[in-house]
N, C-alpha and C. Protein backbone atom coordinates (compact mmCIF):
# COMPACT_ATOMS: atom_id res chain seq x y z
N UNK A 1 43.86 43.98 121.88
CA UNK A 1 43.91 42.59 122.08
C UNK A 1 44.09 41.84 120.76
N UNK A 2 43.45 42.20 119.79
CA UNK A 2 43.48 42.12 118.33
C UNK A 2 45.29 41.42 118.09
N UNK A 3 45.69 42.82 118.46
CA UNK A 3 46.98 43.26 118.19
C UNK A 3 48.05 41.88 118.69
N UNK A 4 47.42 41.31 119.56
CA UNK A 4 48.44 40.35 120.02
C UNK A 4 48.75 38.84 119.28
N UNK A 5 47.68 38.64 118.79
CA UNK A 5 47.70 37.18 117.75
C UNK A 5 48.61 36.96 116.80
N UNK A 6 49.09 36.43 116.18
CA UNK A 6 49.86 35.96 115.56
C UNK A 6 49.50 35.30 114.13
N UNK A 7 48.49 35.98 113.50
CA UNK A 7 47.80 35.18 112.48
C UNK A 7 48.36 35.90 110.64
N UNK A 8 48.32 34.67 109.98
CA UNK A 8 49.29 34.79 108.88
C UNK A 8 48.27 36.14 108.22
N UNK A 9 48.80 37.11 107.42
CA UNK A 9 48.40 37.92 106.51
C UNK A 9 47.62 36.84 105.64
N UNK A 10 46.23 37.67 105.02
CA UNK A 10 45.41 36.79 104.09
C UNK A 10 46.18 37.22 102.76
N UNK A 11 45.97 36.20 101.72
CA UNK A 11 46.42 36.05 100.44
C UNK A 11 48.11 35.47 100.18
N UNK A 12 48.44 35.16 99.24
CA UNK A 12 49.52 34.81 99.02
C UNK A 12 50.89 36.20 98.76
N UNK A 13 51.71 35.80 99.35
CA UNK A 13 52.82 36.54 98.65
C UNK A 13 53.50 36.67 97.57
N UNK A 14 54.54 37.91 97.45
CA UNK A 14 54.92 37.91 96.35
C UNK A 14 56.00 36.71 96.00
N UNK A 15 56.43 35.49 96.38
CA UNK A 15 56.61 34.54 96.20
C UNK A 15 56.04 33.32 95.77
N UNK A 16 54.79 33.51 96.00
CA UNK A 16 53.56 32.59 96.09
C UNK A 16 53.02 32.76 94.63
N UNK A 17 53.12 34.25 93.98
CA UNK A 17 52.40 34.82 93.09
C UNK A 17 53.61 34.33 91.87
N UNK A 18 55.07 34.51 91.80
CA UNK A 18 55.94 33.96 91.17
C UNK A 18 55.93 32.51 91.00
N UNK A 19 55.88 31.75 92.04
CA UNK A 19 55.06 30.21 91.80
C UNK A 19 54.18 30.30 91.02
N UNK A 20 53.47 30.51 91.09
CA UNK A 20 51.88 30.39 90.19
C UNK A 20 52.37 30.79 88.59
N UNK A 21 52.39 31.80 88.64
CA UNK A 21 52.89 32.44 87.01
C UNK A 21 53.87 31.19 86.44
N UNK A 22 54.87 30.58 87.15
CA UNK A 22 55.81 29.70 86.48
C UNK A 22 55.07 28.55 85.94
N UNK A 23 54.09 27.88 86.89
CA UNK A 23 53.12 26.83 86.68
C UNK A 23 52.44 26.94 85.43
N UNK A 24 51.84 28.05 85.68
CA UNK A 24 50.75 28.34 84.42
C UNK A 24 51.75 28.65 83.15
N UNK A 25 52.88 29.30 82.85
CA UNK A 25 53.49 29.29 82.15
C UNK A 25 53.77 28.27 81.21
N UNK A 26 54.21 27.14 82.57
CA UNK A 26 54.96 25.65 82.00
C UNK A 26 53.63 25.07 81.30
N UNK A 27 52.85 25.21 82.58
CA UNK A 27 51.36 24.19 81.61
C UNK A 27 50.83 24.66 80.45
N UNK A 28 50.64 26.39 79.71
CA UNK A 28 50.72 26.64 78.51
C UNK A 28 51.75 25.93 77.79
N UNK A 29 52.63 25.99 77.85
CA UNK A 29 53.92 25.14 77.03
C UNK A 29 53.27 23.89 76.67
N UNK A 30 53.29 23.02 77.78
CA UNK A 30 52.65 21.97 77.65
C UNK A 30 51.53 21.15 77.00
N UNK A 31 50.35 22.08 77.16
CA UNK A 31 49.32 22.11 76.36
C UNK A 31 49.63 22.61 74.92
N UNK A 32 50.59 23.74 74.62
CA UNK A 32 50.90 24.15 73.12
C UNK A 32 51.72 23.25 72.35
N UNK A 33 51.91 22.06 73.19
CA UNK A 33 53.76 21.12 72.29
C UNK A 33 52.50 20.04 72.52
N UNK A 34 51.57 19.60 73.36
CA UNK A 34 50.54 18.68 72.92
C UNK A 34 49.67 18.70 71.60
N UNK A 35 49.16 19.85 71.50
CA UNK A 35 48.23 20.02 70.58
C UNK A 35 49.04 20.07 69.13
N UNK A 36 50.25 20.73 68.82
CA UNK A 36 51.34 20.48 68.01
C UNK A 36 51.75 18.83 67.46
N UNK A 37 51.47 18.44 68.71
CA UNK A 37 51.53 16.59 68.41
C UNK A 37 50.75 16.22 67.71
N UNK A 38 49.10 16.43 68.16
CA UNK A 38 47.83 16.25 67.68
C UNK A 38 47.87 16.36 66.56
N UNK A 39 47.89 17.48 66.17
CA UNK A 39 47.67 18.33 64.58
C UNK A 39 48.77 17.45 63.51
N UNK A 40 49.95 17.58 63.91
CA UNK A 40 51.01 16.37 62.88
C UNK A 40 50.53 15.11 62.79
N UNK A 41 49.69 14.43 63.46
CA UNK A 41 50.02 13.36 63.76
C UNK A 41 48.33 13.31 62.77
N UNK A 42 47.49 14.15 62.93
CA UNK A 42 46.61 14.10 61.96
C UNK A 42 47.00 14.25 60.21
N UNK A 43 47.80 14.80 60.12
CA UNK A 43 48.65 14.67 58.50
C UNK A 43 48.61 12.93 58.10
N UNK A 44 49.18 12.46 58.83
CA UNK A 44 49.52 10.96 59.13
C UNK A 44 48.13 10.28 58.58
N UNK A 45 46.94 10.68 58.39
CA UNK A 45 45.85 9.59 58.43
C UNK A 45 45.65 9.30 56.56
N UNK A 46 44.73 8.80 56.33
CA UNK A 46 44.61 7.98 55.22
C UNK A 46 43.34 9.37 54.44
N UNK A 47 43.27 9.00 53.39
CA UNK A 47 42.56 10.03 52.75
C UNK A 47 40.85 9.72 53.15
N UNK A 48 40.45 10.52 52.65
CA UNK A 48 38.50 10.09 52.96
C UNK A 48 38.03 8.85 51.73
N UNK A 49 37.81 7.75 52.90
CA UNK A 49 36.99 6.88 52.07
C UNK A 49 35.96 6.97 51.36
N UNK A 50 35.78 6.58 50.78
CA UNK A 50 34.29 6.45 49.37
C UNK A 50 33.16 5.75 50.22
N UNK A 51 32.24 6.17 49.73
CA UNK A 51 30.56 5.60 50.53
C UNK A 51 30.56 3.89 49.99
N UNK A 52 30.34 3.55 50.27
CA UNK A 52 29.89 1.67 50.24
C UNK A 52 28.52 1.62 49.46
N UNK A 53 27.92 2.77 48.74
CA UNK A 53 27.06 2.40 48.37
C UNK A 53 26.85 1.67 47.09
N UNK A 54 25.38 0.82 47.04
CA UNK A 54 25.65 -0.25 45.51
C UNK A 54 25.04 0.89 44.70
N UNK A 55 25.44 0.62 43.28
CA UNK A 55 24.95 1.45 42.15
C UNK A 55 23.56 1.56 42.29
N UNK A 56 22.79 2.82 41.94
CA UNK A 56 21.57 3.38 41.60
C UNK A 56 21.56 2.08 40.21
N UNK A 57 22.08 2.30 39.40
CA UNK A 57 21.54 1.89 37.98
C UNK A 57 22.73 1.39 37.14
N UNK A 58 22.81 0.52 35.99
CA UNK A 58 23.73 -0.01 35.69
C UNK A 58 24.07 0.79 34.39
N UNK A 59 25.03 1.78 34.13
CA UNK A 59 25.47 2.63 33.08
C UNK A 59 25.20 2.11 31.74
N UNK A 60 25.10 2.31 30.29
CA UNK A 60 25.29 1.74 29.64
C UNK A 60 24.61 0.49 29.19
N UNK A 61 25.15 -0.74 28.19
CA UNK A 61 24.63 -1.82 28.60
C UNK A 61 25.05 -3.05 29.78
N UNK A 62 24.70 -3.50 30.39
CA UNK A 62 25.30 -4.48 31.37
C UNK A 62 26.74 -4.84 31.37
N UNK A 63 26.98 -4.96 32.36
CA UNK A 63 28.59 -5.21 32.18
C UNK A 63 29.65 -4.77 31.79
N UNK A 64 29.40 -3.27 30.46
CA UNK A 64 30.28 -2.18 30.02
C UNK A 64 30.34 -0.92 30.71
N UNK A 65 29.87 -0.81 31.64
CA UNK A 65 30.30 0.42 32.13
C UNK A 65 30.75 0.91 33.74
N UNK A 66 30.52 1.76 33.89
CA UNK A 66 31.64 1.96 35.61
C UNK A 66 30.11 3.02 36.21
N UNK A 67 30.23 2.17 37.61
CA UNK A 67 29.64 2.84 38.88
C UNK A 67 30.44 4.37 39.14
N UNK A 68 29.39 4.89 39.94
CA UNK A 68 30.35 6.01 40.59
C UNK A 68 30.99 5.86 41.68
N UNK A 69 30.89 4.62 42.21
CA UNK A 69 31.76 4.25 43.67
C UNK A 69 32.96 3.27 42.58
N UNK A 70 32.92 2.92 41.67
CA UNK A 70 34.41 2.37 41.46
C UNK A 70 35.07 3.55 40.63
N UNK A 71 34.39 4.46 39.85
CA UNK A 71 35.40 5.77 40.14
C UNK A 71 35.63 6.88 40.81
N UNK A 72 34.96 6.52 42.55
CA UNK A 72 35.97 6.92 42.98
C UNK A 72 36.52 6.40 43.79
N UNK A 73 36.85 5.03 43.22
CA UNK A 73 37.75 3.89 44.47
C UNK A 73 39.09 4.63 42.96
N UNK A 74 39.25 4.51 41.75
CA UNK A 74 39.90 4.85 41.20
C UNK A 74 40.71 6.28 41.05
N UNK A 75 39.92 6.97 41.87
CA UNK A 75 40.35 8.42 41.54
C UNK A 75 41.11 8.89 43.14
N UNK A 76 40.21 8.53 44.25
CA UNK A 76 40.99 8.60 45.46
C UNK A 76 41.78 7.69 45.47
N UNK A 77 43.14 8.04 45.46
CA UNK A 77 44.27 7.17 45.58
C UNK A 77 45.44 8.01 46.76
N UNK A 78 45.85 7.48 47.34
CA UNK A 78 46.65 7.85 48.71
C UNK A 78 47.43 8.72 47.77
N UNK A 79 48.24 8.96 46.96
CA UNK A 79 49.29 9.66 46.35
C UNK A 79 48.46 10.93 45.68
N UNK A 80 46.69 10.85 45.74
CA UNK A 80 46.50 12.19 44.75
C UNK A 80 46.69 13.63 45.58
N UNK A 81 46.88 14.07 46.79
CA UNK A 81 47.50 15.51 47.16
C UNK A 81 48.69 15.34 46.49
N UNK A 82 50.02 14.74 46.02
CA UNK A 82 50.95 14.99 45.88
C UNK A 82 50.68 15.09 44.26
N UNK A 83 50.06 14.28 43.64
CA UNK A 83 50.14 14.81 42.09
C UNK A 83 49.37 16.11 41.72
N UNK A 84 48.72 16.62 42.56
CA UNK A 84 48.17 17.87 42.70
C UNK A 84 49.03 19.23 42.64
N UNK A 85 49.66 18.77 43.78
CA UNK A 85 51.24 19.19 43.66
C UNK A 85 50.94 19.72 45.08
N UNK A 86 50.06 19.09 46.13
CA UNK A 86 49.89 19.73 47.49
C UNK A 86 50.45 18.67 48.43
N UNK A 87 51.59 18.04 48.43
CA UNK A 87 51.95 16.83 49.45
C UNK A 87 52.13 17.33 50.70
N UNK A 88 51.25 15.93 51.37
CA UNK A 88 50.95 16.19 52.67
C UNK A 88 49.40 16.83 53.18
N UNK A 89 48.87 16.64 52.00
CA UNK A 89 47.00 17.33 52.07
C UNK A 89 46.16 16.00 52.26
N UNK A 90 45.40 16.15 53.07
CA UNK A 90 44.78 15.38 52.85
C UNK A 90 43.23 15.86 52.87
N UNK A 91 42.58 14.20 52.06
CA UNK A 91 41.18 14.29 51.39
C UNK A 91 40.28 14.59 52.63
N UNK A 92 39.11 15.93 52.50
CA UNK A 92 38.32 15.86 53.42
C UNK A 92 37.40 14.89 53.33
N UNK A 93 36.64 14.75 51.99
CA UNK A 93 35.44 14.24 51.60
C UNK A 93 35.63 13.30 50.17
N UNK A 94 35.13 12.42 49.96
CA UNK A 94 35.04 11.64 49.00
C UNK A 94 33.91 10.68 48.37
N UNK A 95 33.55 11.10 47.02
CA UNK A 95 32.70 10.06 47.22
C UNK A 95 32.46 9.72 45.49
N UNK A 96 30.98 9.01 45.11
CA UNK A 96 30.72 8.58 43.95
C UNK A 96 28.89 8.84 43.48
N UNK A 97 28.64 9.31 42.44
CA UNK A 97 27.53 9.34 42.41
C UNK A 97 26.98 8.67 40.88
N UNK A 98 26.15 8.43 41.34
CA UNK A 98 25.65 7.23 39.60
C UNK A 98 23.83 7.99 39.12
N UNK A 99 24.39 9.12 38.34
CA UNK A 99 23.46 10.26 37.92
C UNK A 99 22.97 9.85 36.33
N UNK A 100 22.22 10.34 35.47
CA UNK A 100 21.57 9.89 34.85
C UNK A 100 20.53 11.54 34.12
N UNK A 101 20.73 11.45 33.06
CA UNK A 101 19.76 12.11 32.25
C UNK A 101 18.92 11.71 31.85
N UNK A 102 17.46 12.09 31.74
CA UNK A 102 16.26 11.06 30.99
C UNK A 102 15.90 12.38 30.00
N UNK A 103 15.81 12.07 28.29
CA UNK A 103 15.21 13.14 27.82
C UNK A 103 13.61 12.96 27.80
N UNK A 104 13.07 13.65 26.78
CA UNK A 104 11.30 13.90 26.75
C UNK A 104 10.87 12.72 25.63
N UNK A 105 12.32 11.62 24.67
CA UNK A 105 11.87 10.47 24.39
C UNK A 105 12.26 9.46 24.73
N UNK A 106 12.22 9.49 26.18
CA UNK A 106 12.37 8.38 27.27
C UNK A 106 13.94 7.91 26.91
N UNK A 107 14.72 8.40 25.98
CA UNK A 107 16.59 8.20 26.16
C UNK A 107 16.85 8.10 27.64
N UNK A 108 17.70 7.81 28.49
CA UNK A 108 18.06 7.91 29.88
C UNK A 108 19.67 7.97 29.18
N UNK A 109 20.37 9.09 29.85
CA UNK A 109 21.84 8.76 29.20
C UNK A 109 22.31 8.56 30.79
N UNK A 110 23.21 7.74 30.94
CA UNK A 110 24.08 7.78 32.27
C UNK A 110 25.50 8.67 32.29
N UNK A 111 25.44 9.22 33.62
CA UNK A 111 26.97 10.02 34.22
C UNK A 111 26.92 9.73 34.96
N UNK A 112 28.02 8.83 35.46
CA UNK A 112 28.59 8.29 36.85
C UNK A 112 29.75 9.18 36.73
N UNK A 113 30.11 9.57 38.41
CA UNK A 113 30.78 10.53 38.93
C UNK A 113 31.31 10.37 40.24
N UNK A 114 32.52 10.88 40.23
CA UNK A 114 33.39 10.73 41.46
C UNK A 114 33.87 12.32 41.94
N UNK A 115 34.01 12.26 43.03
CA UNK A 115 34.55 13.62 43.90
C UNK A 115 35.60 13.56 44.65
N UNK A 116 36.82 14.10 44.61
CA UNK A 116 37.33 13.98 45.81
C UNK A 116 37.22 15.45 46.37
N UNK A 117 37.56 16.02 47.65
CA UNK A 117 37.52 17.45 48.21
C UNK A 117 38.55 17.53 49.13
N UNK A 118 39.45 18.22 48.49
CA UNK A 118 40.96 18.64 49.69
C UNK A 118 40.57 20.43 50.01
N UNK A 119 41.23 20.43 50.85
CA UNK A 119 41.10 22.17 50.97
C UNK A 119 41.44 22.85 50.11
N UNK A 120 42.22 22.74 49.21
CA UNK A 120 42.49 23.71 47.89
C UNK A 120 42.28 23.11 46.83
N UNK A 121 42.12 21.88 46.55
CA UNK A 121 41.35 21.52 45.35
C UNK A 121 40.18 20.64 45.49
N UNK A 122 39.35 20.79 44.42
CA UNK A 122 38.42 19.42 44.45
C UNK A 122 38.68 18.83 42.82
N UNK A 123 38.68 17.68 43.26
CA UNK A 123 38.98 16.72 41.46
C UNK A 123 37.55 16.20 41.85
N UNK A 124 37.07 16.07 40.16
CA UNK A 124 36.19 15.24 39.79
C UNK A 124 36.28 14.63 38.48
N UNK A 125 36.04 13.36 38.70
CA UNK A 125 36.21 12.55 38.11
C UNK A 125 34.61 12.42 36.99
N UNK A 126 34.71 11.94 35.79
CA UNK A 126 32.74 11.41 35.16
C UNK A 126 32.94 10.47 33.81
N UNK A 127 32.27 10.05 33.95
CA UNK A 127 31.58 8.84 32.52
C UNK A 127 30.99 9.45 32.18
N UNK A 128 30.71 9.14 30.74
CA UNK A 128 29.36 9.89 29.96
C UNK A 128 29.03 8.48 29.09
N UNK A 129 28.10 8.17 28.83
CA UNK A 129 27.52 7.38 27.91
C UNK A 129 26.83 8.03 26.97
N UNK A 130 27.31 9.33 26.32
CA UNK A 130 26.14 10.17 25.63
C UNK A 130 26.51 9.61 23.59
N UNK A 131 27.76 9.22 23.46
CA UNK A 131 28.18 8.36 22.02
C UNK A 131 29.10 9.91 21.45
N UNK A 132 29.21 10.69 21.80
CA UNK A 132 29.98 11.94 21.95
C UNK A 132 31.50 11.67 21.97
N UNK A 133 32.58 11.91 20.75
CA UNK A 133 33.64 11.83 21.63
C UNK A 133 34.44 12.53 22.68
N UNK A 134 35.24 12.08 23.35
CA UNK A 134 36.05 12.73 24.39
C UNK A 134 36.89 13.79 23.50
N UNK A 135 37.57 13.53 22.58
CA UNK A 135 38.05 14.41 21.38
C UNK A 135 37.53 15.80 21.12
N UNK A 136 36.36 15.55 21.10
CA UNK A 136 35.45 17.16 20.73
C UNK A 136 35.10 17.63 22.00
N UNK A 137 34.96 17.19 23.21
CA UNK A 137 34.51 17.80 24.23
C UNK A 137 35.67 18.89 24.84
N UNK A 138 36.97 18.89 24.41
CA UNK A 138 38.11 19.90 24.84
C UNK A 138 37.57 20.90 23.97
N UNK A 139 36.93 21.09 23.35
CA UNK A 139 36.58 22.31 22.98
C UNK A 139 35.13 23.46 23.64
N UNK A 140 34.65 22.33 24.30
CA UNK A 140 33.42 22.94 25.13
C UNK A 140 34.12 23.31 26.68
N UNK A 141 34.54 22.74 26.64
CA UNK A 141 35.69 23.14 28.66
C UNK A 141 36.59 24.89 27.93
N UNK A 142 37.18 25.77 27.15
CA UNK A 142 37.29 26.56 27.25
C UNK A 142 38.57 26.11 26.99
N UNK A 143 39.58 27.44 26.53
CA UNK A 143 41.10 27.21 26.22
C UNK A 143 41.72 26.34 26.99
N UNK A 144 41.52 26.76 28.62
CA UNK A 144 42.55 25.85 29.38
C UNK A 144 42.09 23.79 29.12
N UNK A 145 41.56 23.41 28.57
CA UNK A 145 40.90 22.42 28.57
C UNK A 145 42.07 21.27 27.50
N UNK A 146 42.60 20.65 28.03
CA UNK A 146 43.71 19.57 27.22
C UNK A 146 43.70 18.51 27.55
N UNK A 147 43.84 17.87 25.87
CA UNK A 147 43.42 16.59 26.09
C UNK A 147 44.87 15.72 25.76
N UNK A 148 44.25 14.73 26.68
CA UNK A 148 45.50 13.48 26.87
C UNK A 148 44.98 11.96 26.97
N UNK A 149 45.83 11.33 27.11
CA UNK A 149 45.45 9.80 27.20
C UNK A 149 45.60 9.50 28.99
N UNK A 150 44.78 8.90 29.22
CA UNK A 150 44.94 8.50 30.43
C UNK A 150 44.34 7.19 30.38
N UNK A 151 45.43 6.16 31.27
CA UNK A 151 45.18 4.77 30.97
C UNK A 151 45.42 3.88 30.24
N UNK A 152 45.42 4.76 28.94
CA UNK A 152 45.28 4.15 27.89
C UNK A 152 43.50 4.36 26.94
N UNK A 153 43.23 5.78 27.62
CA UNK A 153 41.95 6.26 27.21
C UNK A 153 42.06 7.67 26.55
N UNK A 154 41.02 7.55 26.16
CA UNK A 154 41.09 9.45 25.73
C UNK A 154 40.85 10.31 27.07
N UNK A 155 41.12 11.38 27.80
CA UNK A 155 40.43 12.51 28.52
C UNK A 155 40.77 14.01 27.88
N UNK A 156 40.54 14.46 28.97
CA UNK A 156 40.11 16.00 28.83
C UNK A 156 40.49 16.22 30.12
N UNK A 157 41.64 17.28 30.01
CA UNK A 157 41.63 17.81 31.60
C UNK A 157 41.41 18.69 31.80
N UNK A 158 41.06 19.82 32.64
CA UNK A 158 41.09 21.30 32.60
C UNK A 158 40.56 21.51 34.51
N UNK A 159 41.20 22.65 34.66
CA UNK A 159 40.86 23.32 36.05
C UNK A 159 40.22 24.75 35.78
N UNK A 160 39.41 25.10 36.75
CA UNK A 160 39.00 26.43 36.36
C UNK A 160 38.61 27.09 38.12
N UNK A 161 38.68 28.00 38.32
CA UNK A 161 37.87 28.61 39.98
C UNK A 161 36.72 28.68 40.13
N UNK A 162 36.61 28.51 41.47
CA UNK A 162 35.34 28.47 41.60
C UNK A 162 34.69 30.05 42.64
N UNK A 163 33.25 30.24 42.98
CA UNK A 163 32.93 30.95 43.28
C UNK A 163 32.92 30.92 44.73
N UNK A 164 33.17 31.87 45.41
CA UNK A 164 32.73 31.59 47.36
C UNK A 164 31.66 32.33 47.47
N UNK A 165 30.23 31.35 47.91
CA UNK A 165 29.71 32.46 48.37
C UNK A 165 29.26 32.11 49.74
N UNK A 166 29.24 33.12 50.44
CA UNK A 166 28.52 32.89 52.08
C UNK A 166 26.93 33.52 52.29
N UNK A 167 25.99 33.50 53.27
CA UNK A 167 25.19 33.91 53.56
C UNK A 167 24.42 33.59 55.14
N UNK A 168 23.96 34.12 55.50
CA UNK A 168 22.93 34.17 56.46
C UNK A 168 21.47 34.21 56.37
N UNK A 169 20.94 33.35 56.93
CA UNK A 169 19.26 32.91 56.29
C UNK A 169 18.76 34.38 56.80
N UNK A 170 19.06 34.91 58.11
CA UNK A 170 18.25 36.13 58.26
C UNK A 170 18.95 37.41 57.21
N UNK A 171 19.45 37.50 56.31
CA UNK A 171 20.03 38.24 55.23
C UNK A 171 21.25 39.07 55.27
N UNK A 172 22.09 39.23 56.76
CA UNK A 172 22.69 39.81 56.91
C UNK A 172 23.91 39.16 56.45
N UNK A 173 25.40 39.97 56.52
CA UNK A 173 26.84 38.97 56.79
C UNK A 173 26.37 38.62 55.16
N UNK A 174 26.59 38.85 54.35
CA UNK A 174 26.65 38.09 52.90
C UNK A 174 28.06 38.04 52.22
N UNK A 175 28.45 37.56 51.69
CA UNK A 175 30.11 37.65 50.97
C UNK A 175 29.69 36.59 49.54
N UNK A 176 30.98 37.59 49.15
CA UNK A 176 31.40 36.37 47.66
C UNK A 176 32.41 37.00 47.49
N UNK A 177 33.81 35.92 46.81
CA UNK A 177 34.72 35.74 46.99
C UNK A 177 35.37 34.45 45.81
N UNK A 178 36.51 34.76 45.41
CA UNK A 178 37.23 33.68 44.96
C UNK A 178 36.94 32.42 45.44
N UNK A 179 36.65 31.42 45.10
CA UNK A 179 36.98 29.62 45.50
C UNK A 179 37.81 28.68 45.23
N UNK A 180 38.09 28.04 45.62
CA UNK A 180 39.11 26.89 45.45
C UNK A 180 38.92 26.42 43.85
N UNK A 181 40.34 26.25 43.32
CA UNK A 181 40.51 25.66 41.89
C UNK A 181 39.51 24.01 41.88
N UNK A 182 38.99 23.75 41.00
CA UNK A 182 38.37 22.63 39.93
C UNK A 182 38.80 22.00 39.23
């Protein structure tokens, strides 16, 4: 009696199954030429802004010297991946810090400092108020260390690598490794 009904076979056919595969096919495509959009279209954004914060302390004597948030309103500049020589990078992180030495006869010397952080490089930018010239300090940075005018100032430039290291608080998984140039 079974035998007499007329009822469709359960599951889809091998037609049904060729539908499907095409769908899912197209919608991978789809989703892979979206996210392709995404990712370019993130190149496109502006570098990492600097913190808004007001100076810790005023460098120097009043009025002669530089915060670490105006160097690094000076140092992040939309064009620095390309003088890097990485165009089209952009800044993850950026910022300014207004640091300070105190010796054991109450001297306080100021270093205000700027950061920028791209994926393959980090620049940093610093003041020193220590009465030291910029002149003699290319000799403490190591051979690669050359000095130039910038601005219309004395500097010192130099890059050097840095260290990678990784870890896990429970001690396992440890690495070290090359780091991004300085």
């Amino acid at each position: 009696m079974a035998d007499d009904i007329d009822a469709p076979a359960k599951g889809s056919g091998a037609w049904g199954q060729a539908v499907a595969a095409v769908a899912l096919v197209a919608a991978l495509g789809v989703g892979l030429w979206a996210l392709g959009e995404t990712s370019s279209s993130n190149s496109d954004l502006p570098p990492a802004r600097c913190s808004d914060g007001e100076p810790e302390k005023t460098p120097g004597k009043a009025g002669k010297g530089v915060s670490g948030a105006q160097l690094c309103e000076a140092l992040n500049r939309t064009d620095l991946a390309e003088l890097l020589g990485t165009p089209g990078e952009t800044a993850k992180t950026a910022g300014g810090s207004d640091g300070s030495v105190k010796f054991a006869g109450g001297k306080e010397v100021f270093n205000p400092s700027a950061r920028v952080e791209f994926g393959t490089y980090t620049v940093t930018l610093s003041a020193t108020y220590d009465r030291f010239p910029v002149a003699g300090s290319a000799a403490f940075l190591g051979k690669g260390a050359r000095q130039q005018t910038v601005l219309g100032r004395p500097a010192v430039v130099y890059s050097d690598r840095t260290i990678s290291i990784s870890f896990r608080l429970d001690g396992s998984d440890t690495d070290s490794g090359p780091g991004v140039p300085a």
